[in-house]
Protein backbone atom coordinates (compact mmCIF):
# COMPACT_ATOMS: atom_id res chain seq x y z
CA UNK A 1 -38.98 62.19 -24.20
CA UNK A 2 -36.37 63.09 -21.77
CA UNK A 3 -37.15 60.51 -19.20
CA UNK A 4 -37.50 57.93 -21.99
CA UNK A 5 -33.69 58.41 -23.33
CA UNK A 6 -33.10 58.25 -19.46
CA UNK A 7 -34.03 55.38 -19.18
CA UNK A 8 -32.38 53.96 -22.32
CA UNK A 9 -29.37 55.59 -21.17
CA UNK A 10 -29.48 54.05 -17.81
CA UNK A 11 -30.19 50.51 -19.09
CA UNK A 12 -27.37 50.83 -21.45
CA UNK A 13 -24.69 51.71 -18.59
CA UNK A 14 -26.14 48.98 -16.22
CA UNK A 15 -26.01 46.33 -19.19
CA UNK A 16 -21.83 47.79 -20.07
CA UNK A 17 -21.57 47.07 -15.83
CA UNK A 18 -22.46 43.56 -16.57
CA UNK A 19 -20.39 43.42 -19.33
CA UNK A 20 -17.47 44.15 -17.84
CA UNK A 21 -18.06 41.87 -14.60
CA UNK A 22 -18.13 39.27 -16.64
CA UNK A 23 -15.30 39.79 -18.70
CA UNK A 24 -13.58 40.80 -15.23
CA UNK A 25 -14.76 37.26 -14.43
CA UNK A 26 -13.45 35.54 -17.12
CA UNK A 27 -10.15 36.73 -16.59
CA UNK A 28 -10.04 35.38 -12.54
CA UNK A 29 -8.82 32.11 -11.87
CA UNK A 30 -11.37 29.86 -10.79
CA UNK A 31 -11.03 27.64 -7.61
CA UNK A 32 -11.76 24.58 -9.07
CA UNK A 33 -8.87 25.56 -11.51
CA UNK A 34 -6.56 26.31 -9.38
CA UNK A 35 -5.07 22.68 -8.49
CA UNK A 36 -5.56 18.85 -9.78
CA UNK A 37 -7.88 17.65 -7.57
CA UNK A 38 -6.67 13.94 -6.02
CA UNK A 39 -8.88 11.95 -3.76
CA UNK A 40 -6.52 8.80 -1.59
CA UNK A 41 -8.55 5.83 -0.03
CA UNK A 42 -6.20 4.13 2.55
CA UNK A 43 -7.34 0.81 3.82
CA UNK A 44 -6.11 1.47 7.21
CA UNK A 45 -3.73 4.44 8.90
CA UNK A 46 -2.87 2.31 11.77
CA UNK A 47 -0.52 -0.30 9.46
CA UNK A 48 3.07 1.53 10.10
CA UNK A 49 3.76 0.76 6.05
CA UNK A 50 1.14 2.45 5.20
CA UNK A 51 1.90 5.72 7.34
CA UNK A 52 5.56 5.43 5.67
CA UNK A 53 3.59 5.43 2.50
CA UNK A 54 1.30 8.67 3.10
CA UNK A 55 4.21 10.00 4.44
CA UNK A 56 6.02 10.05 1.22
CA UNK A 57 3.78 10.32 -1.11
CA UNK A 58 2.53 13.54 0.52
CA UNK A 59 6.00 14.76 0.81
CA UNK A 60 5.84 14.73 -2.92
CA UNK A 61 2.26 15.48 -3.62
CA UNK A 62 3.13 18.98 -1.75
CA UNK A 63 6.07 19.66 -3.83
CA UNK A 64 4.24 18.47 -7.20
CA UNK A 65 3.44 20.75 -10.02
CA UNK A 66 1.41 20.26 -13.29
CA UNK A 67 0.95 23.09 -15.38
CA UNK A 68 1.59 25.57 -12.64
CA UNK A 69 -0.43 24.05 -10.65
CA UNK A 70 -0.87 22.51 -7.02
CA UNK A 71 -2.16 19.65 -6.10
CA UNK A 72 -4.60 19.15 -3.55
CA UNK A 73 -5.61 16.03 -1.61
CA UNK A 74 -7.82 14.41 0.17
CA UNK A 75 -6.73 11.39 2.75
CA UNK A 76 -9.70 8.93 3.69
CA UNK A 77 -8.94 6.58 6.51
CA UNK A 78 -11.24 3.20 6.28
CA UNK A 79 -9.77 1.85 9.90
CA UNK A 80 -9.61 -1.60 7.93
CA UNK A 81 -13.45 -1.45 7.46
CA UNK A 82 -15.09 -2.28 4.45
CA UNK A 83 -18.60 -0.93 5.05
CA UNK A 84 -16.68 2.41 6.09
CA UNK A 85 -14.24 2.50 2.64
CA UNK A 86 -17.34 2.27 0.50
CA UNK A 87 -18.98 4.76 1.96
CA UNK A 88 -15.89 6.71 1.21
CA UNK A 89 -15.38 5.94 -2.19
CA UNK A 90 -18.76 6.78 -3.14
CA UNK A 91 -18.12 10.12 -1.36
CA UNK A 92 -15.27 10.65 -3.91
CA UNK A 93 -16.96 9.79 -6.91
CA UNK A 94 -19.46 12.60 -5.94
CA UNK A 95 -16.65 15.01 -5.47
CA UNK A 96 -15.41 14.12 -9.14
CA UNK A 97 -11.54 14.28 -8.32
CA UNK A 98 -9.59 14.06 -11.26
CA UNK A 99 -7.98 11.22 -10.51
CA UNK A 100 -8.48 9.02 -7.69
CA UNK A 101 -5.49 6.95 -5.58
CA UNK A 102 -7.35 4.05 -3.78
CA UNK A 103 -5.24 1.29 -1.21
CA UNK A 104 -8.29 -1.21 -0.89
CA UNK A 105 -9.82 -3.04 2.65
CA UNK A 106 -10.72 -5.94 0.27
CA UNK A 107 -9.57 -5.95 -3.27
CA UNK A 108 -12.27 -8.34 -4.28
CA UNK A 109 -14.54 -5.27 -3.94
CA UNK A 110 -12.75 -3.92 -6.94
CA UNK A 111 -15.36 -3.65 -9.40
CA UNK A 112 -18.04 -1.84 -8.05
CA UNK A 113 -16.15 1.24 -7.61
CA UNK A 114 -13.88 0.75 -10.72
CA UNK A 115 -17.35 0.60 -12.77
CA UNK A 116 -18.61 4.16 -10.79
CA UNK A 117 -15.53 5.82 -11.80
CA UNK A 118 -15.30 4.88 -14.90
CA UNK A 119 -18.61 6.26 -15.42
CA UNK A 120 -17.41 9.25 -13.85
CA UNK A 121 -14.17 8.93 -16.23
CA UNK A 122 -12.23 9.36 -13.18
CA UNK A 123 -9.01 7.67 -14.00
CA UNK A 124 -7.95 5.31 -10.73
CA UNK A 125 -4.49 4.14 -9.33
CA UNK A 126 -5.02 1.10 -7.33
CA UNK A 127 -2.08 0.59 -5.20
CA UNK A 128 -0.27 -1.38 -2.68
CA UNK A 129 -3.32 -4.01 -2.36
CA UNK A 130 -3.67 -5.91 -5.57
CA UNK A 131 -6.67 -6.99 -7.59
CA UNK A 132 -7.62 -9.58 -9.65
CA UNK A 133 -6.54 -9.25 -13.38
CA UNK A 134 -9.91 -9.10 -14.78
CA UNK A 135 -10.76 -6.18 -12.73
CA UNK A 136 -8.10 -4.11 -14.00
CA UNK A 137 -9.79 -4.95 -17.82
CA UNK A 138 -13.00 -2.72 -16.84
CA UNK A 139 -11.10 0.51 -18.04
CA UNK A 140 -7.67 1.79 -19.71
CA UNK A 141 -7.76 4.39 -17.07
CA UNK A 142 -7.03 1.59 -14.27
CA UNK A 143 -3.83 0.96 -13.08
CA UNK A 144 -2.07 -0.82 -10.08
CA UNK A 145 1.06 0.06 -8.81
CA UNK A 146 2.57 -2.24 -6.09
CA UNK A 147 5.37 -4.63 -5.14
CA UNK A 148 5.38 -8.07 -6.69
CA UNK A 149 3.61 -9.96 -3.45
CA UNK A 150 4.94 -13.47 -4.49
CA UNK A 151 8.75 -12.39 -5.26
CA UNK A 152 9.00 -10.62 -1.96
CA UNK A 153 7.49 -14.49 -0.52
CA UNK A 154 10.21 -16.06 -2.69
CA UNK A 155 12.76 -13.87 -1.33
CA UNK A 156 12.15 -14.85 2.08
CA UNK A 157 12.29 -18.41 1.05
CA UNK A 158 15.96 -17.81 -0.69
CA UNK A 159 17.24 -15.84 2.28
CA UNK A 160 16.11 -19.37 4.62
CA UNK A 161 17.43 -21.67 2.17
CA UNK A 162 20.76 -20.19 2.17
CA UNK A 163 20.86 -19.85 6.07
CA UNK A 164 19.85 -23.52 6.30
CA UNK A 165 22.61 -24.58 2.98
CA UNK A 166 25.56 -22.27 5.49
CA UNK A 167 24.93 -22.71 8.88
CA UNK A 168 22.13 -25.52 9.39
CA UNK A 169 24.80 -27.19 12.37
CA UNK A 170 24.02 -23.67 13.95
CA UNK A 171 20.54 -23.30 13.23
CA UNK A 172 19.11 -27.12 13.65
CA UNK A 173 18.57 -26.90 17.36
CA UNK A 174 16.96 -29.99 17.81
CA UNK A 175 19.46 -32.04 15.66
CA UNK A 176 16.59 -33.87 13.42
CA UNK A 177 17.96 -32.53 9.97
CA UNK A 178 15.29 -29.82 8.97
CA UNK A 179 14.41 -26.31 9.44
CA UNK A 180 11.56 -26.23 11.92
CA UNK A 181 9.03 -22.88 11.49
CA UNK A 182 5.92 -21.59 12.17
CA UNK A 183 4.26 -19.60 9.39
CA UNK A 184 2.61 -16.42 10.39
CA UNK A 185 0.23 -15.26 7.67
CA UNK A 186 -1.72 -11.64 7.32
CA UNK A 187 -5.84 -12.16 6.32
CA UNK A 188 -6.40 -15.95 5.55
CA UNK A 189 -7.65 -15.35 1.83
CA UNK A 190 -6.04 -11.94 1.23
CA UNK A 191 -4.48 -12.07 -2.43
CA UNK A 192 -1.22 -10.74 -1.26
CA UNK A 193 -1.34 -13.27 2.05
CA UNK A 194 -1.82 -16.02 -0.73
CA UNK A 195 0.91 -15.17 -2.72
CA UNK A 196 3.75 -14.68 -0.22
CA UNK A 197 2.92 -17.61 1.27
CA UNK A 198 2.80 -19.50 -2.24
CA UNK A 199 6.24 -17.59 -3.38
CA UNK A 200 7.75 -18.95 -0.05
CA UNK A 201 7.11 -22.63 -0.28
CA UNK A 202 7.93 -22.79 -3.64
CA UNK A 203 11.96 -21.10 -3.37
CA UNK A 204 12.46 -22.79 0.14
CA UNK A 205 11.10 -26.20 -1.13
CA UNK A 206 14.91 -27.77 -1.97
CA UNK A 207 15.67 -27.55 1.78
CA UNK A 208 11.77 -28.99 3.14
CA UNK A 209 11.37 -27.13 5.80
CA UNK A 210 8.81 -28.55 8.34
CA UNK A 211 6.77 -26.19 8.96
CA UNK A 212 5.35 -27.15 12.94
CA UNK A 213 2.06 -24.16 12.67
CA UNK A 214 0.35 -21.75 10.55
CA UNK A 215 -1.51 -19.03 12.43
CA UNK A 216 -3.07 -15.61 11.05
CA UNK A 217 -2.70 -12.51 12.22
CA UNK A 218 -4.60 -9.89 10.20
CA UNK A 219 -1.42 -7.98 9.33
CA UNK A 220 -0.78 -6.44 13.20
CA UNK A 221 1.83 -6.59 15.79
CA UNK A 222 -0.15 -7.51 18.83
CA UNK A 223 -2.71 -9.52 17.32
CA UNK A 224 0.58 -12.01 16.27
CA UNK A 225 2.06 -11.82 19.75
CA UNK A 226 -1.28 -13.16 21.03
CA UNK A 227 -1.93 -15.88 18.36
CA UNK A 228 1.47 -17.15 18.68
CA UNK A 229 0.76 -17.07 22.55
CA UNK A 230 -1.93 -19.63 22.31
CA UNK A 231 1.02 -21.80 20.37
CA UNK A 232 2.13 -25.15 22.49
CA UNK A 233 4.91 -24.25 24.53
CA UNK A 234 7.24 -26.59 23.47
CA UNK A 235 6.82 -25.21 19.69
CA UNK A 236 7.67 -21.75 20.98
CA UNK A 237 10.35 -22.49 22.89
CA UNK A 238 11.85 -24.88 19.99
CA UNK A 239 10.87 -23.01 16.92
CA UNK A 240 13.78 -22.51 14.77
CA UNK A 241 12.67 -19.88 12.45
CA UNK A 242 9.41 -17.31 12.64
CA UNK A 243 8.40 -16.06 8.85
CA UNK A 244 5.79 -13.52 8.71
CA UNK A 245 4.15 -11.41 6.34
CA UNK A 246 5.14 -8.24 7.01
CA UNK A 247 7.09 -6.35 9.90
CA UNK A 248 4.22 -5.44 11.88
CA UNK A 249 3.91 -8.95 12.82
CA UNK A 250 8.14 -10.08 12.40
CA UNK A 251 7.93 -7.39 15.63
CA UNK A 252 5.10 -9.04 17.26
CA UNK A 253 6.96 -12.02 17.71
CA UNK A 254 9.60 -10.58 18.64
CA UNK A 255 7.73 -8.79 21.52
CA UNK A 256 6.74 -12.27 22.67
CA UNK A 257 10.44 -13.75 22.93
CA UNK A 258 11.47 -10.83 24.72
CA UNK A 259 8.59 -10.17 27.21
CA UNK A 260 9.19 -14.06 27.69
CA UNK A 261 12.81 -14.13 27.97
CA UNK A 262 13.05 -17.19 25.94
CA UNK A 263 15.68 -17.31 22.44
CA UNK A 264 14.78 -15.32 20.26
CA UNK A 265 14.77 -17.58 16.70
CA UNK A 266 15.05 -16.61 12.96
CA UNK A 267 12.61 -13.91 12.23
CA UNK A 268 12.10 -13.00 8.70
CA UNK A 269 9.44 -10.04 8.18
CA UNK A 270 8.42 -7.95 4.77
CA UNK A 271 9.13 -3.89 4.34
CA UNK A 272 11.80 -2.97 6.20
CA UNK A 273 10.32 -0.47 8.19
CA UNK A 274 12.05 1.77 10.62
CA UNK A 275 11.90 -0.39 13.38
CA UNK A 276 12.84 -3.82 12.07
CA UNK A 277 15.89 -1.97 10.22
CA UNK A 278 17.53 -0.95 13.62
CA UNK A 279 16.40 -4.26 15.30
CA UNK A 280 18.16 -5.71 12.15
CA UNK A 281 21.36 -4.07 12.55
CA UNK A 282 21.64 -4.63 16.18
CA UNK A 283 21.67 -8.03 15.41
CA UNK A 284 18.31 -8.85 17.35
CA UNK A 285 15.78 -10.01 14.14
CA UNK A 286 17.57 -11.76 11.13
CA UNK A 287 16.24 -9.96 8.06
CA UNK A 288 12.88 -8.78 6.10
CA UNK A 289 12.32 -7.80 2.90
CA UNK A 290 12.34 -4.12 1.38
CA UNK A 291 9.45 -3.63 -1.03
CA UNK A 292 10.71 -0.16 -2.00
CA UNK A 293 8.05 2.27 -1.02
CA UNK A 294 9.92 5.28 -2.36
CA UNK A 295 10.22 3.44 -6.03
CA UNK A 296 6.25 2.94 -5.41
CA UNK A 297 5.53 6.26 -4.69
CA UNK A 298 7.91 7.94 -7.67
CA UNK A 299 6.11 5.69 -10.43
CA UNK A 300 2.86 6.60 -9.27
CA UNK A 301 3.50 10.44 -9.25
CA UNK A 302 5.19 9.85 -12.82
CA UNK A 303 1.75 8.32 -13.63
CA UNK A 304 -0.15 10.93 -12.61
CA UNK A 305 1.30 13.68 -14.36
CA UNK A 306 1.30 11.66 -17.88
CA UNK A 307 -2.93 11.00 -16.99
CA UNK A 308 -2.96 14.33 -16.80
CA UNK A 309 -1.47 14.94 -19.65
CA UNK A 310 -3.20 12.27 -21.65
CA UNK A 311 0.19 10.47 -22.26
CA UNK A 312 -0.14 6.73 -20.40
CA UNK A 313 0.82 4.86 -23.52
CA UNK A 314 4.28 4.36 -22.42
CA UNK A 315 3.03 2.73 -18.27
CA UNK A 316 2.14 -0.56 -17.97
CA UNK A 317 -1.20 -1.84 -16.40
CA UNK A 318 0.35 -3.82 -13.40
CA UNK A 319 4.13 -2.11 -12.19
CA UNK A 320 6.02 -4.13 -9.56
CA UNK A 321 9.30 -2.28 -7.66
CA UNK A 322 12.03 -5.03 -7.70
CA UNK A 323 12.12 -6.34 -3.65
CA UNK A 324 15.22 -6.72 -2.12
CA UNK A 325 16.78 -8.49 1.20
CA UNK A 326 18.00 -7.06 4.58
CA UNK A 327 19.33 -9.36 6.72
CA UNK A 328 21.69 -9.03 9.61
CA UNK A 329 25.73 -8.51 8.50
């Protein structure tokens, strides 16, 4: 009888043991608690925009707090691979972030991963590479954030047209009455590539430029040096202005003139990074266009708090920052 209340005795202590671990348990904060979970897709870490980007929005990732609590990221690289982003994506889906950040290789590619998160009901910020507008129907919990690719195209056609409209005795080197250029374009049927190129024909189109080449150049500095290489020599050397897609390129041409030691001409780039800036203000590259990474960056984090919160009603589906000009004073 004895050794039979034992035992009772003994199974009654071990079970109040239990007890308590879990309620002990209950009471720790979990790890997967502990922080918002955010999983970033960059197309490629090599483009110096997007490093200024990462660079920011880490800067305030690290200092962000929700509900006392921390966020922490993931970076994926693609290297400008496509084969390489998907396999990434998928990798994220599986990891079930709570909200995912995604730059895309190629924003046709859109759905496929839009349609896995949303079965996930991951909420996704596209940004910085747009998609097409029907892609952005699949969910409510899609969003792009981004600069307005066609206005920062137009802008470089205003800041040309009122060169050509002040100084066109100074810049008409050849003395046949238009603005000569070569147009130097990122991927060939990149939505963004499209559109600058469309917004800059259409706001330089009172002056009719003449534009003498079009060559691609995949977004990067010394892939533009060595397609405008291959150029005829007379067109370099008589070019009157150079208007690229972004500064990666703006600087690739101006590598060429340099390491040539031929004129430089007009060069007009897009996103005013560090580098184009100071060549800017030392006179040596006319102007770009600022695309406002920082206003980028500061919507997005205000998005992601209010999707964490449940509260998007008030952000729109598609936000632009408003571009503006640099040129040389």
């Amino acid at each position: 009888m004895k050794r039979r209340l034992f035992s009772y005795n003994f199974i009654l202590i071990v079970l109040l043991f239990v007890l308590m671990g879990i309620i002990i348990m209950g009471n720790i904060p979990q790890k997967e608690n502990e922080f918002i979970h955010v999983g970033i897709a960059v197309y490629n870490m090599d483009d110096i925009y997007m490093q200024n980007y990462m660079e920011q929005l880490q800067d305030r990732l690290d200092r962000y707090d929700y509900s006392e609590k921390k966020v922490l990221y993931e970076i994926l690289d693609a290297e400008g691979d496509l084969n390489r982003q998907q396999k990434q994506l998928q990798y994220m889906c599986s990891q079930k972030f709570d909200v995912l950040l995604i730059n895309l290789v190629q924003p046709t590619s859109a759905a496929g991963i839009l349609n896995e998160a949303v079965d996930l009901n991951i909420p996704v910020i596209l940004f910085n590479r747009e998609i097409e507008a029907k892609d952005l129907t699949i969910s409510d919990d899609i969003w792009y954030v981004g600069t307005d690719a066609k206005a920062a195209g137009a802008m470089q056609g205003d800041m040309l047209t009122k060169l050509w409209t002040e100084q066109n005795a100074e810049v008409d080197h050849n003395k046949n009455g238009k603005l000569d250029y070569v147009l130097v374009e990122g991927e060939e049927t990149h939505f963004d590539a499209i559109r600058r190129t469309n917004g800059f024909l259409e706001s330089s189109s009172d002056i009719n430029p003449n534009q003498l080449e079009n060559i691609s150049a995949d977004w990067r500095r010394v892939l533009a040096y060595d397609e405008f290489s291959k150029l005829d020599k007379e067109i370099i050397e008589n070019v009157e202005a150079v208007v690229c897609h972004n500064d990666d390129m703006a600087l690739g041409i101006y590598d060429y003139y340099k390491a040539n030691q031929i004129e430089i001409p007009i060069i007009l780039g897009i996103n005013n990074n560090s580098e184009m800036n100071e060549k800017i203000k030392a006179g040596e590259i006319y102007g770009t266009v600022d695309n406002d990474i920082e206003g980028q960056v500061t919507y997005m984090c205000n998005l992601l708090d209010s999707i964490l919160q449940e509260q998007t009603k008030d952000f729109e589906k598609v936000w632009y920052t408003k571009p503006h000009a640099v040129i040389q004073q």
